[in-house]
Protein backbone atom coordinates (compact mmCIF):
# COMPACT_ATOMS: atom_id res chain seq x y z
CA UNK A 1 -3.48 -22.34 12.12
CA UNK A 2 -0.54 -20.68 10.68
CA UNK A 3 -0.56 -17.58 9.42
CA UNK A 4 2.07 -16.61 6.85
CA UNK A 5 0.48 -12.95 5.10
CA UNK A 6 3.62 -10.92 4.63
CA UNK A 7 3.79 -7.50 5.52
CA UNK A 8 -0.35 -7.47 5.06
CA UNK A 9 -2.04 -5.65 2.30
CA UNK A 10 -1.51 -2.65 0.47
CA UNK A 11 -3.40 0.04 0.83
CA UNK A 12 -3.64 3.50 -0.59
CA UNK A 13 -2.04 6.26 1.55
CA UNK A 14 -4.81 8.81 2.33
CA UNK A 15 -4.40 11.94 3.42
CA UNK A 16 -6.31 13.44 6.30
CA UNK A 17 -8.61 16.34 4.92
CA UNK A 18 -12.44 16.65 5.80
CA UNK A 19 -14.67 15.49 3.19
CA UNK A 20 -12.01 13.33 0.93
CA UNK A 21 -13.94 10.01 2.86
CA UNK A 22 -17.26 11.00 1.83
CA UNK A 23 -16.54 12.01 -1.19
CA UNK A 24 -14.53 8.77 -2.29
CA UNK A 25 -15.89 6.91 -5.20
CA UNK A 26 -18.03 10.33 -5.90
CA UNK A 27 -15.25 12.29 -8.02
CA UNK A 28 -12.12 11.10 -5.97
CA UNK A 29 -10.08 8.24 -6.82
CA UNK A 30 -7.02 6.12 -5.77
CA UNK A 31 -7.10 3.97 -9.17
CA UNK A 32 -8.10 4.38 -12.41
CA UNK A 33 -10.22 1.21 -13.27
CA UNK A 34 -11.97 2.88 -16.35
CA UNK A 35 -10.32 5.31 -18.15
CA UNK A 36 -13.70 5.89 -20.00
CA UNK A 37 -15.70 6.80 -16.65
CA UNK A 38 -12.37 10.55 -17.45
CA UNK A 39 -13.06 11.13 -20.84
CA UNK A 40 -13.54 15.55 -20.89
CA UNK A 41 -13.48 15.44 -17.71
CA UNK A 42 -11.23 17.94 -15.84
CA UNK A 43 -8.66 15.82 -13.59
CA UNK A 44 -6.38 16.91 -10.67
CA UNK A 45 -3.62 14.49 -9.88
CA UNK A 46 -1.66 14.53 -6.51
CA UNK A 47 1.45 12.88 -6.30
CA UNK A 48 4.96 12.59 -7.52
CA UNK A 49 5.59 9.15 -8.50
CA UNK A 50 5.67 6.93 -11.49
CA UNK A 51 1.85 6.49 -11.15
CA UNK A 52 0.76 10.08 -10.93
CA UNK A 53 2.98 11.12 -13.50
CA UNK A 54 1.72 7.66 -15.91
CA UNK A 55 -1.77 8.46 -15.04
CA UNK A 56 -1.32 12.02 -15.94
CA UNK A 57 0.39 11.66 -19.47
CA UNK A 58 -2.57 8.86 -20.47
CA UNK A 59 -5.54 11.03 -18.66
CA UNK A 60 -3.91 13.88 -20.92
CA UNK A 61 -5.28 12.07 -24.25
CA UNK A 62 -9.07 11.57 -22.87
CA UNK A 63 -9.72 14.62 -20.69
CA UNK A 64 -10.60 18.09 -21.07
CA UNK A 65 -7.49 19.19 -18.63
CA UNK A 66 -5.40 17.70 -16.86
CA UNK A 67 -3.80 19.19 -13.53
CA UNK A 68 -0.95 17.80 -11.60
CA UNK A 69 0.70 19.07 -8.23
CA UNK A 70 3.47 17.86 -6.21
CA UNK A 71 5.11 19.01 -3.18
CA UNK A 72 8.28 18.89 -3.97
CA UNK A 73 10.70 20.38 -7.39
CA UNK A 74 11.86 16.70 -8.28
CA UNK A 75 9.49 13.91 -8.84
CA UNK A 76 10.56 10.14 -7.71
CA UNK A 77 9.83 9.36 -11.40
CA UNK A 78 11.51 7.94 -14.27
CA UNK A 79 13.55 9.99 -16.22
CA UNK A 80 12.00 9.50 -19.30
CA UNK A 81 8.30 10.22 -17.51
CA UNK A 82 9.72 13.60 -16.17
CA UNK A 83 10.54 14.92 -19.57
CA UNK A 84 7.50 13.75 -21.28
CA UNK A 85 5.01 15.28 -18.78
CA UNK A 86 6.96 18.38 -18.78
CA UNK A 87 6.31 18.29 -22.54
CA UNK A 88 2.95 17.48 -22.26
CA UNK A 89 -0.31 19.64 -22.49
CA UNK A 90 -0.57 18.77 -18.45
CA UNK A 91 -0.41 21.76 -16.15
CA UNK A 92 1.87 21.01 -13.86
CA UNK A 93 2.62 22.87 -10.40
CA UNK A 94 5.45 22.72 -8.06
CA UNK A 95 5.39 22.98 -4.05
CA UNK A 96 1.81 22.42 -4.50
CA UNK A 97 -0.92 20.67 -1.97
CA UNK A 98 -4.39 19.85 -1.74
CA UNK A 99 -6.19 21.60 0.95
CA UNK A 100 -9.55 21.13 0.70
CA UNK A 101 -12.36 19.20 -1.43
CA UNK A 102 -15.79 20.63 -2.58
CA UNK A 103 -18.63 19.13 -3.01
CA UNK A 104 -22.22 17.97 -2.07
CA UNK A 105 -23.54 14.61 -3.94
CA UNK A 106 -20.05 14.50 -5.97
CA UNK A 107 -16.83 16.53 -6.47
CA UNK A 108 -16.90 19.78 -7.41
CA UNK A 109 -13.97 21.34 -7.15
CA UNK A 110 -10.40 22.18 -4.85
CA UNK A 111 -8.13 24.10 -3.10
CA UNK A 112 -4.70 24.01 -3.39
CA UNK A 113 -2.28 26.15 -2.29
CA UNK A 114 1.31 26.93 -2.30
CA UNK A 115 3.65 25.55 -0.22
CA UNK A 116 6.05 28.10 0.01
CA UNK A 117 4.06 31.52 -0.27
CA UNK A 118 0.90 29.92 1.50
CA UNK A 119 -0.97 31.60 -2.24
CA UNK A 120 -4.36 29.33 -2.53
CA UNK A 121 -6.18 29.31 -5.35
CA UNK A 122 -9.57 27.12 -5.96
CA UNK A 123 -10.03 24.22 -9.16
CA UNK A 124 -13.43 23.73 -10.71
CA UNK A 125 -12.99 19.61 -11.02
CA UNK A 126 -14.55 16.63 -12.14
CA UNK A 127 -11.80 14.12 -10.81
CA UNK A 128 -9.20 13.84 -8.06
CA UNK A 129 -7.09 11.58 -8.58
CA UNK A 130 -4.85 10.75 -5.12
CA UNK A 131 -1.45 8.83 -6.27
CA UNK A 132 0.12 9.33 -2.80
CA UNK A 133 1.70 5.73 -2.93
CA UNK A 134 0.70 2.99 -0.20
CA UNK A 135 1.36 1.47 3.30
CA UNK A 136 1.35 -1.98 4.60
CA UNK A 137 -1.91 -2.99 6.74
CA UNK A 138 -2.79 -5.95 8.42
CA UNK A 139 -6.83 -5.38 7.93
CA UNK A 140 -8.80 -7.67 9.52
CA UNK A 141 -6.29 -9.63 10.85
CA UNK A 142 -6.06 -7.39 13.78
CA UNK A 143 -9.48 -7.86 14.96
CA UNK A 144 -8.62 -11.30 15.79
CA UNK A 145 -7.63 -11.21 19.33
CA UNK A 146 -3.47 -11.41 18.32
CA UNK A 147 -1.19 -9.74 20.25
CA UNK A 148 0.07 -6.61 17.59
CA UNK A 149 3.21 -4.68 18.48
CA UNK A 150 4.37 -2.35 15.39
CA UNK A 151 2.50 -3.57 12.58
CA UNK A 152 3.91 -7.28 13.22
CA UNK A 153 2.17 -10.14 15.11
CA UNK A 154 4.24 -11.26 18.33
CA UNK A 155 5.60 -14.54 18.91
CA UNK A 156 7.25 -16.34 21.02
CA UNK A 157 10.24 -18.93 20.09
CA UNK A 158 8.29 -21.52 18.64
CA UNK A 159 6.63 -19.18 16.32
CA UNK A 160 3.19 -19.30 18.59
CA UNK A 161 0.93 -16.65 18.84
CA UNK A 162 -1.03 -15.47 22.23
CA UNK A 163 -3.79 -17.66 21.18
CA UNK A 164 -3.77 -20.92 21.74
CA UNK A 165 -2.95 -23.06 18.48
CA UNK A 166 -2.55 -19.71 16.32
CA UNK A 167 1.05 -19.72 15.06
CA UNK A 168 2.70 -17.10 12.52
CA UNK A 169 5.91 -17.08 10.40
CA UNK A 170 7.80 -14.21 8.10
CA UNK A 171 7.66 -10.57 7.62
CA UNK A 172 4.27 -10.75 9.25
CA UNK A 173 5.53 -11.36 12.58
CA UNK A 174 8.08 -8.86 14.87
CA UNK A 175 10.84 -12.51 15.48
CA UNK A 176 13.57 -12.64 13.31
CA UNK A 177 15.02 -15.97 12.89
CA UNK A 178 16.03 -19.10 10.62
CA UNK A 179 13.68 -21.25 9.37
CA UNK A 180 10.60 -19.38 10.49
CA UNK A 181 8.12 -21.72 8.90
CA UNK A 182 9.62 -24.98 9.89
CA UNK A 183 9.62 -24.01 13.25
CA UNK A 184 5.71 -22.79 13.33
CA UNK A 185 5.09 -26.47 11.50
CA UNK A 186 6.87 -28.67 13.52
CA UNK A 187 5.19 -26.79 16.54
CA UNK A 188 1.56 -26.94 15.28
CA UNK A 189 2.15 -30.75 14.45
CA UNK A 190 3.23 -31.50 18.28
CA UNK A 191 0.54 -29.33 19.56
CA UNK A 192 -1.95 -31.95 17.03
CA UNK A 193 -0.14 -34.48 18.09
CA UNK A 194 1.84 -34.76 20.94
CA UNK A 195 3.91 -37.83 20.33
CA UNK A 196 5.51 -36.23 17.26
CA UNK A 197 8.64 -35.30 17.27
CA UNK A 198 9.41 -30.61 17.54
CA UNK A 199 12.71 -31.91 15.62
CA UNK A 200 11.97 -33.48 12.20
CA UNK A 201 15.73 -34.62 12.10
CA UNK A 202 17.90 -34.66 9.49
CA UNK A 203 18.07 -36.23 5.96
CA UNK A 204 21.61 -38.10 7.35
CA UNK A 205 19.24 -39.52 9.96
CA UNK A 206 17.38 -41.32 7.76
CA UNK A 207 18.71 -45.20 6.22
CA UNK A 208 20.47 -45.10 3.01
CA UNK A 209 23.74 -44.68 1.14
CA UNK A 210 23.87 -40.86 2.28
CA UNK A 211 23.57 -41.33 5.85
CA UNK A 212 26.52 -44.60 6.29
CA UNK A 213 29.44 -43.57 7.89
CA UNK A 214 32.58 -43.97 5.56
């Protein structure tokens, strides 16, 4: 087996306040997958980036209100995003963050507060949406038994794994090298067969016009 899966998957950066996990699915959101399921609703969108600020100027024309905080004074947006939000109908609040989530069965509402004066002040909400970007994750992979350093699989100079007939090439492993892949292959196919050759050789190697002497 070779494994060749990148950097991993991407998943949704979360942030680490009681009752977002339980509450996921029931009023809080990562993605939009129905813009229907927000129609006069009232939204509260966390983030900074092209997708909160996308999300928030769409949201704006099927929701009761729309809400948007960010930590920060500048937004990692485009330029033309920035000034149409700021035109919008969206409230929008600097050096803001989520503190907390309410709720029972769904969500009910927020605090956010202030980052500079510590000020908090509670949201009656339908929806929180979380647009907080994403980070790279390996999932399931590392329940396999491979050796993990970082967020990379290790390997040694033949692009094997610590497991026995498990080699890995690319961004998902911690070597850095040329020809990653060719070297896992060629490795795998002598470990399958031992009387094949860890160098494939060359194209020069082979009979014809290219490989003569002249």
């Amino acid at each position: 087996m070779i494994l060749a899966a990148g950097i991993g998957a991407f998943v949704p950066r979360k942030l680490d306040i009681q009752d977002i996990d339980r509450l996921e699915g029931k009023g809080i959101y990562y993605f939009v997958r129905d813009i229907e399921a927000f129609r006069n609703r009232e939204i509260l969108i966390v983030g900074g980036g092209d997708s909160a600020l996308d999300w928030a100027l769409l949201l704006e024309k099927v929701a009761r209100k729309v809400t948007l905080i960010h930590r920060r004074d500048r937004f990692r947006a485009h330029e033309d995003s920035v000034a149409r939000l700021l035109a919008s109908s969206v409230e929008v609040r600097m050096f803001h963050e989520l503190k907390a989530v309410h709720g029972d069965d769904r969500l009910e509402g927020a605090t956010i507060f202030e980052s500079r004066t510590k000020a908090e002040s509670t949201l009656k909400l339908d929806i929180l949406l979380l647009n907080l970007g994403f980070l790279a994750n390996l999932g399931p992979i590392k329940e396999w038994g491979l050796q993990i350093e970082g967020n990379a699989i290790w390997v040694n100079s033949t692009m094997q794994t610590n497991l026995p007939g498990v080699y890995a090439a690319g961004d998902i492993v911690d070597y850095t090298g040329m020809g990653e892949i060719a070297i896992a292959v060629n490795y795998a196919k002598h470990e399958i067969d031992p009387d094949a050759r860890v160098f494939p050789g060359h194209s020069s190697d082979i009979g014809g016009p290219l490989s003569k002497k002249t």
